[in-house]
PDB file of N, CA and C in Angstrom:
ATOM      1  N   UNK A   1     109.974 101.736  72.984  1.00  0.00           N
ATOM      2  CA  UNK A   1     110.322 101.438  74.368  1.00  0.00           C
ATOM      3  C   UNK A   1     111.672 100.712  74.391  1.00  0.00           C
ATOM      4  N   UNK A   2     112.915 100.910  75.336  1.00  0.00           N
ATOM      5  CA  UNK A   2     113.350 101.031  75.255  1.00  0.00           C
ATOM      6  C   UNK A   2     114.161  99.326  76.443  1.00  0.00           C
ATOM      7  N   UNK A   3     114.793  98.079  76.135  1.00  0.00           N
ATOM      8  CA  UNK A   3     115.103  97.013  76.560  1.00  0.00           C
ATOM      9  C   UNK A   3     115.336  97.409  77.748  1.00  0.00           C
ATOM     10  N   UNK A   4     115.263  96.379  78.742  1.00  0.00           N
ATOM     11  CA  UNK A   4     115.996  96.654  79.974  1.00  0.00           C
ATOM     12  C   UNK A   4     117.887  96.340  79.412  1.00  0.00           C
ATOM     13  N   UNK A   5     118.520  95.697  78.401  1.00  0.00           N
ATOM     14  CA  UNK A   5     119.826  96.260  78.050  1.00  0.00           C
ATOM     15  C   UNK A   5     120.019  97.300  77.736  1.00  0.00           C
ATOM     16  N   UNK A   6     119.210  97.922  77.283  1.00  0.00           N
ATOM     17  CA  UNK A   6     119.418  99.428  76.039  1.00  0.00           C
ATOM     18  C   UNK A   6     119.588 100.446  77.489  1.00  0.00           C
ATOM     19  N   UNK A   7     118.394 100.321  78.530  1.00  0.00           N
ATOM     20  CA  UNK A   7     118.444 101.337  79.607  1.00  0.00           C
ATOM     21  C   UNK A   7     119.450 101.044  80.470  1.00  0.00           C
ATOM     22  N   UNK A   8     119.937 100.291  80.605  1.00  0.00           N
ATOM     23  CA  UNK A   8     121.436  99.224  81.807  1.00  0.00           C
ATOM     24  C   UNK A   8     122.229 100.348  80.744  1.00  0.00           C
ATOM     25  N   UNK A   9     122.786 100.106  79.475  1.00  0.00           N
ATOM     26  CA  UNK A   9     123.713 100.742  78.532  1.00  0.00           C
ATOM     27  C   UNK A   9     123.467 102.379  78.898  1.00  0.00           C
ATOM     28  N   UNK A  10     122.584 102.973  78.974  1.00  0.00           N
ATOM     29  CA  UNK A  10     122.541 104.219  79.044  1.00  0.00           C
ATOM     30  C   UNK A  10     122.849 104.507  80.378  1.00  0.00           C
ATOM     31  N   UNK A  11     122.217 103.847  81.370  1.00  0.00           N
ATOM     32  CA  UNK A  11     122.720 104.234  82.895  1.00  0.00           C
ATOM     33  C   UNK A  11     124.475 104.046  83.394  1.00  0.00           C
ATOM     34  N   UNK A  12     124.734 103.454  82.513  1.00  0.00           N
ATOM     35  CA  UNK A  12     126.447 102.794  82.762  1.00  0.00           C
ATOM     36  C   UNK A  12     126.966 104.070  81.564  1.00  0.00           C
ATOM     37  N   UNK A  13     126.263 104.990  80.924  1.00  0.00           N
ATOM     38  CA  UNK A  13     126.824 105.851  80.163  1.00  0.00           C
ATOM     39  C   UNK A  13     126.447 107.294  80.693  1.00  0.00           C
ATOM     40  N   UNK A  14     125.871 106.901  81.972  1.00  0.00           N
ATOM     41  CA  UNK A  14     125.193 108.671  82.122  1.00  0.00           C
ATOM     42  C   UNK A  14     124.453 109.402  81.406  1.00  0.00           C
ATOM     43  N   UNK A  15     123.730 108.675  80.314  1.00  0.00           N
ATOM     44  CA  UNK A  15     123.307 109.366  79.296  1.00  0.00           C
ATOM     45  C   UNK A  15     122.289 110.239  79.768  1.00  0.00           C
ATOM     46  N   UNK A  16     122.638 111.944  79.739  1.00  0.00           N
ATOM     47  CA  UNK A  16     121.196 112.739  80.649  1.00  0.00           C
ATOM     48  C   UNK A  16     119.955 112.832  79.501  1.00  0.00           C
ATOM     49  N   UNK A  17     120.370 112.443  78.059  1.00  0.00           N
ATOM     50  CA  UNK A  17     119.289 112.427  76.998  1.00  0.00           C
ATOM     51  C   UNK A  17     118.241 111.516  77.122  1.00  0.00           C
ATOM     52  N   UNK A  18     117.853 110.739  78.142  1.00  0.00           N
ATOM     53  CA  UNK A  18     117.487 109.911  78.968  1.00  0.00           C
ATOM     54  C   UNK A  18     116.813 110.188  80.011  1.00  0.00           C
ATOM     55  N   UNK A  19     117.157 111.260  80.458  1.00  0.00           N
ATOM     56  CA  UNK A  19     116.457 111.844  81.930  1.00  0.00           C
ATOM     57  C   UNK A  19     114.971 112.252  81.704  1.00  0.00           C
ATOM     58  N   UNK A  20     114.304 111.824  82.281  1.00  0.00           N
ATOM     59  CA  UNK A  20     112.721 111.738  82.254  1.00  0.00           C
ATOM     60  C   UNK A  20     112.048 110.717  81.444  1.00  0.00           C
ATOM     61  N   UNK A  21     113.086 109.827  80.868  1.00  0.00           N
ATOM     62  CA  UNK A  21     112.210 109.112  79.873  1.00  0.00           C
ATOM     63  C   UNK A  21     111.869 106.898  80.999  1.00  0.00           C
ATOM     64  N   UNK A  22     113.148 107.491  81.819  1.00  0.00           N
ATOM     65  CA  UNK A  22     113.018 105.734  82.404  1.00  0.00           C
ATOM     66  C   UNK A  22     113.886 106.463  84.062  1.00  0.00           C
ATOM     67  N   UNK A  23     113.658 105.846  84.973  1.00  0.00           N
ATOM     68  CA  UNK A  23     114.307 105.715  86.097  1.00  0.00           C
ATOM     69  C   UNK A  23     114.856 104.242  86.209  1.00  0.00           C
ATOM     70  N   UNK A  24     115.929 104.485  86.780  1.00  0.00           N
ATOM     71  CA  UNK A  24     116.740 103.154  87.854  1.00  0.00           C
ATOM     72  C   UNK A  24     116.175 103.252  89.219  1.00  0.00           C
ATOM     73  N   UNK A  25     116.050 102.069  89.563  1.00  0.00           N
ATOM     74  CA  UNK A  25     115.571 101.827  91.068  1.00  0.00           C
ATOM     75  C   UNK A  25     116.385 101.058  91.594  1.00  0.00           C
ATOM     76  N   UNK A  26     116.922 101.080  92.577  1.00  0.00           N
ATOM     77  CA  UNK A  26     117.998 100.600  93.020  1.00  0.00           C
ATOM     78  C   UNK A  26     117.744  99.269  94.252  1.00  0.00           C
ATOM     79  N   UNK A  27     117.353  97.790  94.205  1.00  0.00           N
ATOM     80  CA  UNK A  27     116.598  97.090  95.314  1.00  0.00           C
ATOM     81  C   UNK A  27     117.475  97.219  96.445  1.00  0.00           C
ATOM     82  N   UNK A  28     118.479  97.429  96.659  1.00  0.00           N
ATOM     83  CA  UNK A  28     119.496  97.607  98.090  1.00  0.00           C
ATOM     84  C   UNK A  28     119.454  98.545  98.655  1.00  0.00           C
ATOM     85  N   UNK A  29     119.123  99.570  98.248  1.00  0.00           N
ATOM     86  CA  UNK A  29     119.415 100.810  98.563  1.00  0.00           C
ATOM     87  C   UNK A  29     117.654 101.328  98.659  1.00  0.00           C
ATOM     88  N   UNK A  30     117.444 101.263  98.067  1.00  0.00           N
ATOM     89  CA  UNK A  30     115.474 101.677  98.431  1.00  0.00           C
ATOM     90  C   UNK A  30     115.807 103.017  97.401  1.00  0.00           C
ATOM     91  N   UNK A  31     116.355 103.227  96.803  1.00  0.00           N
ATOM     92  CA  UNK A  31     116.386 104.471  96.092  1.00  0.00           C
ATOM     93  C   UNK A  31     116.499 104.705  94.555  1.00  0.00           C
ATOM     94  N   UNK A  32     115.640 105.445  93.917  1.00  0.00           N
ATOM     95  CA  UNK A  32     115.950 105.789  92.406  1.00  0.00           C
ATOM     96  C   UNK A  32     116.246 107.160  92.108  1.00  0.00           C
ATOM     97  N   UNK A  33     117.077 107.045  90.807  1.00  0.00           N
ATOM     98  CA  UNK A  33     117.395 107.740  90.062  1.00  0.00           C
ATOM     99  C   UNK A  33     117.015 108.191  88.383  1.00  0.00           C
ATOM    100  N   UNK A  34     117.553 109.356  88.426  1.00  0.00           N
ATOM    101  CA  UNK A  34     118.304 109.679  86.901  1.00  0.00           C
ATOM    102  C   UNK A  34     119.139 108.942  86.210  1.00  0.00           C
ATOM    103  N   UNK A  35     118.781 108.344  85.156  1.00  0.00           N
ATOM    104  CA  UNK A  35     119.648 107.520  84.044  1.00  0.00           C
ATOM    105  C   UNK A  35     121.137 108.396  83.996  1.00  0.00           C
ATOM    106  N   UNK A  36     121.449 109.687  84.185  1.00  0.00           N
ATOM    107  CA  UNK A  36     122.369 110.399  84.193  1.00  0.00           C
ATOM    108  C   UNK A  36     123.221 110.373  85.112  1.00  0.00           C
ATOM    109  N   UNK A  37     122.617 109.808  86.416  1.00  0.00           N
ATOM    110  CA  UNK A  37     122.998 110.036  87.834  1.00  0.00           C
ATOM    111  C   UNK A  37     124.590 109.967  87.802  1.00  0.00           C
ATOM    112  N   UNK A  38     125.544 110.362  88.702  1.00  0.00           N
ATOM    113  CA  UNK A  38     126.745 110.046  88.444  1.00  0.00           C
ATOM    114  C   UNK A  38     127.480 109.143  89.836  1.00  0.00           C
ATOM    115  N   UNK A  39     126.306 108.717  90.621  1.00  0.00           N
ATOM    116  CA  UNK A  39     126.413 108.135  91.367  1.00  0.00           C
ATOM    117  C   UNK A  39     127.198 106.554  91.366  1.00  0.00           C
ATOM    118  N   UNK A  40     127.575 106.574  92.137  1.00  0.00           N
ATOM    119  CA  UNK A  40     128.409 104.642  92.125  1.00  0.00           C
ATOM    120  C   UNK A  40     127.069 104.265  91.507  1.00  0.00           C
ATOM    121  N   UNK A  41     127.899 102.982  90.472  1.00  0.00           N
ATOM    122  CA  UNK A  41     126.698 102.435  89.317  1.00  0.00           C
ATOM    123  C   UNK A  41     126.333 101.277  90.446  1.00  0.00           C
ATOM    124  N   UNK A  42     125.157 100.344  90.568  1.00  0.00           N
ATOM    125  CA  UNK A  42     124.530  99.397  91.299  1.00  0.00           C
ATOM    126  C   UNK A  42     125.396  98.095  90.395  1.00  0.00           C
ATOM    127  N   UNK A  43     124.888  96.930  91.153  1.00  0.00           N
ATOM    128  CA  UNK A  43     124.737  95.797  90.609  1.00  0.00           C
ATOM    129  C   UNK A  43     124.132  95.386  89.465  1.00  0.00           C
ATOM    130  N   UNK A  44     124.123  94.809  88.771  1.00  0.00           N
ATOM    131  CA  UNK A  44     123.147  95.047  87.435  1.00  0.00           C
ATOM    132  C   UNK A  44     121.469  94.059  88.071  1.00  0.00           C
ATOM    133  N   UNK A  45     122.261  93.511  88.629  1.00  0.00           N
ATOM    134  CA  UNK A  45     121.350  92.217  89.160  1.00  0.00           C
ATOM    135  C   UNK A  45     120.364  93.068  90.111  1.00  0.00           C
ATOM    136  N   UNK A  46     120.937  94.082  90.981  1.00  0.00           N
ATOM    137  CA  UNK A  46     120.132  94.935  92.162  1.00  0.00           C
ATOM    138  C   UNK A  46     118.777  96.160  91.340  1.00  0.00           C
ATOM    139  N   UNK A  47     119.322  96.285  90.208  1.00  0.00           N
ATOM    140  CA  UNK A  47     118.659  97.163  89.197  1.00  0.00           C
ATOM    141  C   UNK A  47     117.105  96.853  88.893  1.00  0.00           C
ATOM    142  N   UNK A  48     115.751  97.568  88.722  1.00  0.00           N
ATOM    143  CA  UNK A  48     114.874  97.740  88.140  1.00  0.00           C
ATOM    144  C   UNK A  48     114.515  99.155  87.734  1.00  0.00           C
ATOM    145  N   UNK A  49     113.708  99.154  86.719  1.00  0.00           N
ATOM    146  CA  UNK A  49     113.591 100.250  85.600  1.00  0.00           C
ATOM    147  C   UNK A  49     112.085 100.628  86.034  1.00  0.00           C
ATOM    148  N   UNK A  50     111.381 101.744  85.829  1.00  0.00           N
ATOM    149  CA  UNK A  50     110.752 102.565  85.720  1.00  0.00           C
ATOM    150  C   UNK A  50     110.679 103.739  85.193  1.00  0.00           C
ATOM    151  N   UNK A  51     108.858 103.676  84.456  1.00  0.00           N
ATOM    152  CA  UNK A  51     108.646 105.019  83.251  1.00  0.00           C
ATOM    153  C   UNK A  51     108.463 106.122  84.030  1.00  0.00           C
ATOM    154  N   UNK A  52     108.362 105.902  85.464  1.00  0.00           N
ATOM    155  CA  UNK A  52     107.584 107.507  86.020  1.00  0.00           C
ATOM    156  C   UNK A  52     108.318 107.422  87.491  1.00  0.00           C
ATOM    157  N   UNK A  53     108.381 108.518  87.810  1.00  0.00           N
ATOM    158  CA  UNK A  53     108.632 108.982  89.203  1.00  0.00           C
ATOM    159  C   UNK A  53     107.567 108.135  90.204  1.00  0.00           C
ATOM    160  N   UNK A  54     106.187 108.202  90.102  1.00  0.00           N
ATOM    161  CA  UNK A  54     104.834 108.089  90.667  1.00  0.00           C
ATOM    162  C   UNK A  54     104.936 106.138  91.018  1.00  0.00           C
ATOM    163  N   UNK A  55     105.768 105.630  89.697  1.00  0.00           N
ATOM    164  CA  UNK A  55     105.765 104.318  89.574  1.00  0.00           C
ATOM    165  C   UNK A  55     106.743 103.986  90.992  1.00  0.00           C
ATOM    166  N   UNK A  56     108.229 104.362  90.549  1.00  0.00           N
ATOM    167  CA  UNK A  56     108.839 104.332  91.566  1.00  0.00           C
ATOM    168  C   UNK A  56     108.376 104.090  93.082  1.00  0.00           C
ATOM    169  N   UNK A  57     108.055 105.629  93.126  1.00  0.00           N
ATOM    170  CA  UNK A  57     107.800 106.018  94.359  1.00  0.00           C
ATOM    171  C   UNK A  57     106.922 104.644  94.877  1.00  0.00           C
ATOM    172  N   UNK A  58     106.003 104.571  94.262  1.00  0.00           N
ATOM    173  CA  UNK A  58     104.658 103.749  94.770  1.00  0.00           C
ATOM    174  C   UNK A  58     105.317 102.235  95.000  1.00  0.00           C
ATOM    175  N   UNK A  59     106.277 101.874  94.761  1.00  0.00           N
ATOM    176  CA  UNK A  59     107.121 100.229  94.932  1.00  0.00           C
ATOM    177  C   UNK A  59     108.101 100.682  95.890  1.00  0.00           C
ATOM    178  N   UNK A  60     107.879 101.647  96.464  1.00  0.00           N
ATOM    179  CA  UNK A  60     108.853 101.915  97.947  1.00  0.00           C
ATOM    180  C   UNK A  60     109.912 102.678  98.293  1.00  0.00           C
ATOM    181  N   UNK A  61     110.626 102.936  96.720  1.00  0.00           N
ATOM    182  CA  UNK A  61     111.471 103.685  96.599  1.00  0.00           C
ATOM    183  C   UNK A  61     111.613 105.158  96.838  1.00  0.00           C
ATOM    184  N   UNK A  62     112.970 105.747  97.378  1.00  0.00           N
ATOM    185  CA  UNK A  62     112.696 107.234  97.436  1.00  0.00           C
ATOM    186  C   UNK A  62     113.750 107.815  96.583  1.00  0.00           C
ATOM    187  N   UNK A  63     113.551 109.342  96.548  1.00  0.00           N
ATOM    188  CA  UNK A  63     114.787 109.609  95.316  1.00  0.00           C
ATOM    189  C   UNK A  63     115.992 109.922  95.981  1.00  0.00           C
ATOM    190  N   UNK A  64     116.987 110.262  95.046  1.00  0.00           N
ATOM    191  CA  UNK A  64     118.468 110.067  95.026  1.00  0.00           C
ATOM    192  C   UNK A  64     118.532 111.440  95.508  1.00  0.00           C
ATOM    193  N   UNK A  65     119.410 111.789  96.447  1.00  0.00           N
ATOM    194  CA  UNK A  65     120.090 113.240  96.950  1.00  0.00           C
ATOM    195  C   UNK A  65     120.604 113.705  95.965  1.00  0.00           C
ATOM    196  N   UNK A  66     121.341 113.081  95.402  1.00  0.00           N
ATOM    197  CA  UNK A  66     122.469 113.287  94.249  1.00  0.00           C
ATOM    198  C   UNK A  66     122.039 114.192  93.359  1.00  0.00           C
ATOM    199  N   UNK A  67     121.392 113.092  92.249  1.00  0.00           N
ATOM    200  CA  UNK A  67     120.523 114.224  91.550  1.00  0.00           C
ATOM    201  C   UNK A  67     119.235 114.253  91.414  1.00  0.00           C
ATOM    202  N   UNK A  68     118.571 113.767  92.427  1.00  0.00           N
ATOM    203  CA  UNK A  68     117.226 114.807  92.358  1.00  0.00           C
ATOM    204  C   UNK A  68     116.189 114.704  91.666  1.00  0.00           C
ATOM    205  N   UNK A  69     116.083 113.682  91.327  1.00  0.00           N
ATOM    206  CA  UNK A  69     115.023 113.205  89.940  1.00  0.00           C
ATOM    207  C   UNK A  69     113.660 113.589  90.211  1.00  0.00           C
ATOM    208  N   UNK A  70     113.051 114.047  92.122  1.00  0.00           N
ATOM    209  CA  UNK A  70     111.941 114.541  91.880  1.00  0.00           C
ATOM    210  C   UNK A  70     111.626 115.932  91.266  1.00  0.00           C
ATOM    211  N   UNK A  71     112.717 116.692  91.116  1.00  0.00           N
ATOM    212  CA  UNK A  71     112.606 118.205  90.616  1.00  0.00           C
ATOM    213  C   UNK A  71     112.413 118.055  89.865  1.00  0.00           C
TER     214      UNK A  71
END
């Protein structure tokens, strides 16, 4: 499992080798993503992590237009 630094490092790298394994949730915005996303990066401080879509979703969040993380 993977630090909340190690996943901050990958989201600030786009890393898509990453995609499905953790989401960003974004607290300002009500919205998560793809570790890949290429979206303006958040605050680091505004940031929480999640293993599942289902997790997300269920703490309020909805997904990103961008890219799409429920597909």
């Amino acid at each position: 499992m993977l630090t909340f630094e190690e996943k901050w490092e990958k989201v600030l790298a786009c890393d898509a080798a990453y995609d499905g394994q953790f989401y960003t949730a974004v607290k300002t915005t009500g919205i998560y993503c793809r570790p890949s996303c290429r979206s303006r990066k958040p605050k680091r401080e505004n940031v929480d992590f999640y293993e599942t879509k289902a997790e997300a979703e269920s703490s309020g969040f909805r997904p990103c237009k961008r890219c799409q993380p429920e597909v």
